[in-house]
Protein backbone atom coordinates (compact mmCIF):
# COMPACT_ATOMS: atom_id res chain seq x y z
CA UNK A 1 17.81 -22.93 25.16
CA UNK A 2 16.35 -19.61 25.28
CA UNK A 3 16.51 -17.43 21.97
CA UNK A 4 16.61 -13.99 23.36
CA UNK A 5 19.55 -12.99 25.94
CA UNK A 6 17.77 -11.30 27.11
CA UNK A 7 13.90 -11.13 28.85
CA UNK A 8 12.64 -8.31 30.91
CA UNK A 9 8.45 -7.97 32.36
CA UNK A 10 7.27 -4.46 33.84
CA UNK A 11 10.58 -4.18 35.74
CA UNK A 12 10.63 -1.37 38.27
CA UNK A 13 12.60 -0.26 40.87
CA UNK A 14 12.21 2.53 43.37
CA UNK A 15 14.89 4.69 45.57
CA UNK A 16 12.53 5.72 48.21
CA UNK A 17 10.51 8.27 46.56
CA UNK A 18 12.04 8.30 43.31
CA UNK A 19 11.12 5.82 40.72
CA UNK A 20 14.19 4.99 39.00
CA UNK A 21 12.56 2.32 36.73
CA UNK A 22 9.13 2.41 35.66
CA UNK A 23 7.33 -1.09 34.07
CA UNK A 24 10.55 -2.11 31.79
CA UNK A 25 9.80 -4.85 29.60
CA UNK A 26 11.86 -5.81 26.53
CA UNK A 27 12.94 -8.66 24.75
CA UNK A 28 16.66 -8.53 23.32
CA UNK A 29 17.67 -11.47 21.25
CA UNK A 30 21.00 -12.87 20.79
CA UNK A 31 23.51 -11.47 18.58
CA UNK A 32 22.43 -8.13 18.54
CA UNK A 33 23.91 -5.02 20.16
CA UNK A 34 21.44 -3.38 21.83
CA UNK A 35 21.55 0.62 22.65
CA UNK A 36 19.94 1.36 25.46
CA UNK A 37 19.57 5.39 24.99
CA UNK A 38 18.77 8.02 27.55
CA UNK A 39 20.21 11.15 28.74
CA UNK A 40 22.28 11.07 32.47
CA UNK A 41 19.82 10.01 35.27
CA UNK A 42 17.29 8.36 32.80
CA UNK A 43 17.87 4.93 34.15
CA UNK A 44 20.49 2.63 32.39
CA UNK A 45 22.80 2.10 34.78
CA UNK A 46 19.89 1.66 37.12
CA UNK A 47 18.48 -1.49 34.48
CA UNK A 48 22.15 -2.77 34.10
CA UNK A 49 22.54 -3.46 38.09
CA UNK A 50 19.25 -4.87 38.03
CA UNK A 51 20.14 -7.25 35.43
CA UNK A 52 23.27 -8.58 36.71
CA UNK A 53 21.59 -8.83 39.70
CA UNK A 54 23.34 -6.17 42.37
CA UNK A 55 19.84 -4.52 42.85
CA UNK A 56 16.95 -5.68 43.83
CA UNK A 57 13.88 -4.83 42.02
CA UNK A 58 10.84 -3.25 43.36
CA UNK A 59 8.47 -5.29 41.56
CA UNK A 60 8.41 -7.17 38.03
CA UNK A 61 10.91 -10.22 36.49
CA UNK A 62 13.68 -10.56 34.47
CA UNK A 63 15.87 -13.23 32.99
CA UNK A 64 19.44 -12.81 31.82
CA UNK A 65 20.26 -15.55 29.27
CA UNK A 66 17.79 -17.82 30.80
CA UNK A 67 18.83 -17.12 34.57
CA UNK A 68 16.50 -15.35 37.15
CA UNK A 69 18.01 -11.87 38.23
CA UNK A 70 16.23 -12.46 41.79
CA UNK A 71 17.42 -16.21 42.34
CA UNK A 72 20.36 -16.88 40.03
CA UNK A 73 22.42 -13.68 39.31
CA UNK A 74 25.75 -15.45 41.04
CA UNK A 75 25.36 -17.43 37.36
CA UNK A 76 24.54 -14.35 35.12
CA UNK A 77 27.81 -12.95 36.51
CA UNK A 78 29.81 -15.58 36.19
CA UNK A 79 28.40 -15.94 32.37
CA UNK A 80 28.38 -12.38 30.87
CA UNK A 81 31.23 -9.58 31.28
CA UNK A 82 30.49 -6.07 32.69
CA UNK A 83 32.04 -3.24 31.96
CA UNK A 84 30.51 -0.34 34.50
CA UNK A 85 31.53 3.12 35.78
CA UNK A 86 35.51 2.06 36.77
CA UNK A 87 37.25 -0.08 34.76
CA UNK A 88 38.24 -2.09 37.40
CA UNK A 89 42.45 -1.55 36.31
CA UNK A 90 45.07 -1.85 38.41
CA UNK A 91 46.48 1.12 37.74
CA UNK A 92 50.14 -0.27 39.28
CA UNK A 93 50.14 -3.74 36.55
CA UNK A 94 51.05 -3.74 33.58
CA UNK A 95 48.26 -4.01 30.74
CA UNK A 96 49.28 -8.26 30.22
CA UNK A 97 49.87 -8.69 34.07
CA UNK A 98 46.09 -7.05 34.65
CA UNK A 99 44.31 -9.38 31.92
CA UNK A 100 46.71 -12.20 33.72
CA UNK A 101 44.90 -11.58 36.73
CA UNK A 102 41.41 -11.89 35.71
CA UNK A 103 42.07 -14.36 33.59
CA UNK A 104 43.39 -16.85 37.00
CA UNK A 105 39.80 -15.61 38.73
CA UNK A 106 38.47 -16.72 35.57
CA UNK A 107 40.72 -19.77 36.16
CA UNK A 108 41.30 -20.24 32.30
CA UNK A 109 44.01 -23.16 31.87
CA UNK A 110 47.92 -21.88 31.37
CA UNK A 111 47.71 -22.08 27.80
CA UNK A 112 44.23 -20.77 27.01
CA UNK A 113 45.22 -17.90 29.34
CA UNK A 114 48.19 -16.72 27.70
CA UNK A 115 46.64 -16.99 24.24
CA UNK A 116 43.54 -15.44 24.84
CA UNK A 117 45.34 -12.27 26.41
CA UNK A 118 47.95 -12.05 23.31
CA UNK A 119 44.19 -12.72 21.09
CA UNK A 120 42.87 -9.50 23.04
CA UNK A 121 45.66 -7.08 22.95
CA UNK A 122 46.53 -7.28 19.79
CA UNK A 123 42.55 -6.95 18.27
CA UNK A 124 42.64 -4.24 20.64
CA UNK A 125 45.51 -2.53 19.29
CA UNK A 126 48.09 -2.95 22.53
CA UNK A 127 49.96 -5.99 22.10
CA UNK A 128 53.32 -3.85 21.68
CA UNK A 129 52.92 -2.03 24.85
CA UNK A 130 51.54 -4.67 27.11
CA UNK A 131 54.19 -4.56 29.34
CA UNK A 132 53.72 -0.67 29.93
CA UNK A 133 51.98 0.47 33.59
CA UNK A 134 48.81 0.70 32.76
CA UNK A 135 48.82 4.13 35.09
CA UNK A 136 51.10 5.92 32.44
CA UNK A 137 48.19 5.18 29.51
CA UNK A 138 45.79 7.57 28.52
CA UNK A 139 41.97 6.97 29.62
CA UNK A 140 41.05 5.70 25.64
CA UNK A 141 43.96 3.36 25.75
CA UNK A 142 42.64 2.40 29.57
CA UNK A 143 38.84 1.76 27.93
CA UNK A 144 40.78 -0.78 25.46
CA UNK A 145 41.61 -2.59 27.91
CA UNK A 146 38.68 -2.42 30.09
CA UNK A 147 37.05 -3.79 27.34
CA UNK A 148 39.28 -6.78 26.19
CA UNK A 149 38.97 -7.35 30.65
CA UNK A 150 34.81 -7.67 29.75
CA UNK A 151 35.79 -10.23 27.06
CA UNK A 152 38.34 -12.30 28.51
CA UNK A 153 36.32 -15.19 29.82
CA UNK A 154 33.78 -15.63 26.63
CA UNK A 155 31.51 -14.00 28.00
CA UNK A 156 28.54 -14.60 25.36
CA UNK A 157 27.07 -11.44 26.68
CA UNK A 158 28.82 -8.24 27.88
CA UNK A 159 27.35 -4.98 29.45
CA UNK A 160 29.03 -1.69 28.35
CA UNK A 161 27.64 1.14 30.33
CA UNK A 162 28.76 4.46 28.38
CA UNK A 163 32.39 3.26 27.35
CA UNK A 164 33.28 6.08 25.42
CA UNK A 165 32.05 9.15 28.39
CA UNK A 166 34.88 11.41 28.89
CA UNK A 167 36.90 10.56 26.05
CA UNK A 168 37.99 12.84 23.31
CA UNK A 169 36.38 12.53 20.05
CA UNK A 170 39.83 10.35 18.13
CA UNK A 171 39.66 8.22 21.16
CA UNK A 172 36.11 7.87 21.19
CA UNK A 173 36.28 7.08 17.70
CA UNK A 174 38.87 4.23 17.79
CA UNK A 175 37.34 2.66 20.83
CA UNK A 176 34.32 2.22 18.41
CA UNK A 177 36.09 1.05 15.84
CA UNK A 178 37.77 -2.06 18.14
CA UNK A 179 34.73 -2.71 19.80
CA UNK A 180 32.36 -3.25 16.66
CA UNK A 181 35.33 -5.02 15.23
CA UNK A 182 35.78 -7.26 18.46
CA UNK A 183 32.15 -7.64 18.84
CA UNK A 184 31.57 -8.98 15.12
CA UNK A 185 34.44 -11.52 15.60
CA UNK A 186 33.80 -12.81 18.96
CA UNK A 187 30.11 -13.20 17.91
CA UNK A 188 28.64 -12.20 21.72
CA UNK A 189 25.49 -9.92 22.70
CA UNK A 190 26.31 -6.64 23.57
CA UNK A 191 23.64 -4.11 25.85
CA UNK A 192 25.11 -0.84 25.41
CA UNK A 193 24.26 1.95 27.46
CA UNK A 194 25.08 5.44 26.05
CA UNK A 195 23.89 8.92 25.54
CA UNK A 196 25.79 9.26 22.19
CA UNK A 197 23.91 9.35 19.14
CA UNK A 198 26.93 8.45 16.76
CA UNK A 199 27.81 5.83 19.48
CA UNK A 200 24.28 4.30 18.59
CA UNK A 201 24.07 5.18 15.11
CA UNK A 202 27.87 3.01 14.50
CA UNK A 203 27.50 0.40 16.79
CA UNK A 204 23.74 -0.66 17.09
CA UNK A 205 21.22 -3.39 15.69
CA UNK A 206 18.84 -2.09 17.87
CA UNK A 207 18.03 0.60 20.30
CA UNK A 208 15.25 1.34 23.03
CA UNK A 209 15.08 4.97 24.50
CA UNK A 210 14.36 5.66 28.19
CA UNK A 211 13.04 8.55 30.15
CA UNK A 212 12.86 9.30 33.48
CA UNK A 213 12.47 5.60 33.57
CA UNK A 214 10.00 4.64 31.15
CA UNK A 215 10.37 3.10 27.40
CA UNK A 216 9.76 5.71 25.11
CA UNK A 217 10.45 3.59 21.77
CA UNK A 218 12.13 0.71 20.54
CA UNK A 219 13.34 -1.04 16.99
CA UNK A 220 16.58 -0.50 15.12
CA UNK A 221 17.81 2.91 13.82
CA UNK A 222 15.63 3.07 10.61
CA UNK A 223 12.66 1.89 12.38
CA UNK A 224 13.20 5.05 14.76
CA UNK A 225 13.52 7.08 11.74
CA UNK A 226 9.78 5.82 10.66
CA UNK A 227 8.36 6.40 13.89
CA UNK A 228 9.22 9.71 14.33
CA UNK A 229 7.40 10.40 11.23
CA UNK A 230 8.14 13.85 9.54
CA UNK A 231 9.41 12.34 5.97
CA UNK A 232 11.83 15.08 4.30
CA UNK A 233 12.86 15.82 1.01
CA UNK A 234 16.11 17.58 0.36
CA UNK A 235 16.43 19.49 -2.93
CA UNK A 236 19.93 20.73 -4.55
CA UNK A 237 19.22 23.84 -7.17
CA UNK A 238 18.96 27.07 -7.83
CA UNK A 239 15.82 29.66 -8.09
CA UNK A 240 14.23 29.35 -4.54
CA UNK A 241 12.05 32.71 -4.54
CA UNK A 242 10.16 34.22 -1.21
CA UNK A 243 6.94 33.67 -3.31
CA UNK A 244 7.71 30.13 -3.92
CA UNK A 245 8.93 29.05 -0.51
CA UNK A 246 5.61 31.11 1.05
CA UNK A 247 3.37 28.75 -1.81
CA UNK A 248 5.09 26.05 -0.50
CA UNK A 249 4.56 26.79 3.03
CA UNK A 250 0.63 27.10 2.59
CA UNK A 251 0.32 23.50 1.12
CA UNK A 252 -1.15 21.13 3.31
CA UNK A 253 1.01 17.92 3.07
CA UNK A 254 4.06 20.20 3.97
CA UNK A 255 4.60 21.09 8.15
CA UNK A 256 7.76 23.02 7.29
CA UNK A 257 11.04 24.37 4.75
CA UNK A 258 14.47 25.60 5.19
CA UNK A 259 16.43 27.08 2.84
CA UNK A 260 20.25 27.34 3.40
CA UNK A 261 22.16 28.31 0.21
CA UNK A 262 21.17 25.72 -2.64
CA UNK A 263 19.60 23.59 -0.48
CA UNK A 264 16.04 23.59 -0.23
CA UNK A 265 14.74 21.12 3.07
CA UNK A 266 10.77 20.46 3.21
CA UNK A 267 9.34 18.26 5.39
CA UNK A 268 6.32 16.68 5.43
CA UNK A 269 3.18 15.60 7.38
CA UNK A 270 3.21 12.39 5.99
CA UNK A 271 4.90 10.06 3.56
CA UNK A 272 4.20 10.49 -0.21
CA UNK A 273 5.69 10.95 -3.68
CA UNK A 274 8.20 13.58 -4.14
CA UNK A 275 6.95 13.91 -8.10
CA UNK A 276 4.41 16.83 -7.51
CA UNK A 277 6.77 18.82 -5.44
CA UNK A 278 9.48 18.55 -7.79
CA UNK A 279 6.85 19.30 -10.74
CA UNK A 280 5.80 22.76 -8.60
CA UNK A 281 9.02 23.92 -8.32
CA UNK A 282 10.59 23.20 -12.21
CA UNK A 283 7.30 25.32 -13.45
CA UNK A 284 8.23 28.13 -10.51
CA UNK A 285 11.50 27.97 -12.78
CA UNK A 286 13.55 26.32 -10.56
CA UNK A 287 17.03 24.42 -11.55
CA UNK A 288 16.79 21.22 -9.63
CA UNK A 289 20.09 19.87 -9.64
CA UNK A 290 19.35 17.02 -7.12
CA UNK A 291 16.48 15.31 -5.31
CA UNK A 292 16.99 13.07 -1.87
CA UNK A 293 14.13 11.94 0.31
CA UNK A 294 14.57 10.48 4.21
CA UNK A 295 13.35 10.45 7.22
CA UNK A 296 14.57 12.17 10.59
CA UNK A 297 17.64 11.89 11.49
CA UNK A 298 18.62 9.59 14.60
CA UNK A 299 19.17 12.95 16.68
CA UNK A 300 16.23 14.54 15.62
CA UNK A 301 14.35 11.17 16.69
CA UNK A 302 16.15 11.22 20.08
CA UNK A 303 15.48 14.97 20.39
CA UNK A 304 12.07 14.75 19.37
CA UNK A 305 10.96 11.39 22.04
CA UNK A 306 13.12 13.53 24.70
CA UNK A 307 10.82 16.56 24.47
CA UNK A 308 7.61 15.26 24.10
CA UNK A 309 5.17 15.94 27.26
């Protein structure tokens, strides 16, 4: 039995001209969930249909929990749970009578069915309304359920291509809260498209970033951090002079500072000991009334791999 969910070699895939997916490769173990980050048109949805196997690559290999995208993706689909651009609700059912549905295509036995769905709902937070048309709910509420739909089989991997898009921040919130709730109890593999930073930053073990089809990085959220480099030290106090911050500026180790109010940011060219910093500024006088060091944020990391040439 294969240890990562799943396997991917210098995948590529081309729309005529356009190369949608330039020499992929990752490994994604099981377990995890997996952000796959990009802004709109950088190619997740594009690696998602290649994995469950409703494209057809241009050239390279990949395996989806040991099964061969090219030869065996009637099994991947029948083994993992999708959830893609349209939630695939009937809009007419009510929210039990639409998991009842999938869950006879799934043909799950009468009593697995009906327990299942009641498990679902109520982790999900609609077991009181499932007999409300699902056409009256709002589109958070509708994402709920497209979600427990992904999960109602056991799937032990699901794909969530940008669940949250076009949902108000509360709903977008909630939804995140069920699903890394529902995730950590059902135990499954999760690859996660989004474009949402706090998405990523909540929900994700891991995350790879994508460009205009290519792999820009790849490792979990601090490991991003790291790469990006730029170490920072934040300092709380009072005393920050022009003279000092112009001293400060003309050091070597330090790329740049920003002052706003008490709060003194300077990063750094590399990483090293905040001590000599913090010994120049309490001999320019200042009051230091707190000291933090970090690394770039997960935005500024994004930001940073989305602008370089």
């Amino acid at each position: 039995m294969t240890a990562n969910a799943i396997r991917i070699s210098n995948l590529t895939r081309n729309f005529g001209n356009v190369r949608a997916l330039d020499n992929l490769s990752l490994l994604i173990p099981k377990g995890v969930v997996f952000g796959f980050l990009g802004a709109n048109g950088s190619g997740k949805t594009t690696t998602i249909r290649l994995l469950l196997g409703l494209l057809e690559p241009t050239s390279g290999h990949a395996e989806v929990l040991g099964f061969d995208t090219r030869s065996h993706s009637d099994k991947i689909r029948q083994h993992t749970g999708a959830l893609l651009e349209h939630s695939g609700l009937y809009e007419r059912l009510s929210a039990e009578d639409n998991l009842e549905f999938y869950a006879r295509v799934w043909r799950l036995p009468t009593a697995k069915r009906r327990s299942r769905i009641k498990e679902l709902l109520s982790n999900m937070g609609l077991w009181q309304r499932r007999h409300e048309i699902v056409g009256g709910w709002s589109r958070g509420m509708k994402q709920k359920l497209a979600v427990a739909r992904a999960m109602l089989h056991h799937p032990p991997l699901i794909f969530l291509d940008e669940p949250t898009t076009g949902l108000d921040p509360v709903a977008a919130a909630a939804l995140r809260d069920e699903l890394q709730e529902t995730v950590a109890r059902e135990g499954v593999t999760v690859f996660l498209t989004t474009h949402n930073l706090v998405e990523a930053e909540k929900l994700c073990h891991q995350i790879g970033v994508i460009r205009q089809g290519k792999l820009l990085a790849i490792g979990n959220p601090d490991q991003l951090r790291v790469q990006a480099g730029n170490p920072r030290i934040e300092i709380v106090g009072r005393g920050f002079t022009p003279k000092l911050i112009d001293y400060l500026k003309s050091q070597p180790l330090i790329s740049s500072t920003q002052i706003q109010g008490d709060r003194l940011t300077i990063t750094l060219r590399k990483q090293t000991s905040a001590a000599p910093l913090v010994k120049i500024l309490v001999n320019a006088g200042v009051e230091i009334e707190e000291v933090r060091k970090g690394n770039a944020s997960l935005e500024e990391v994004f930001l940073t791999l989305m602008e370089a040439p």
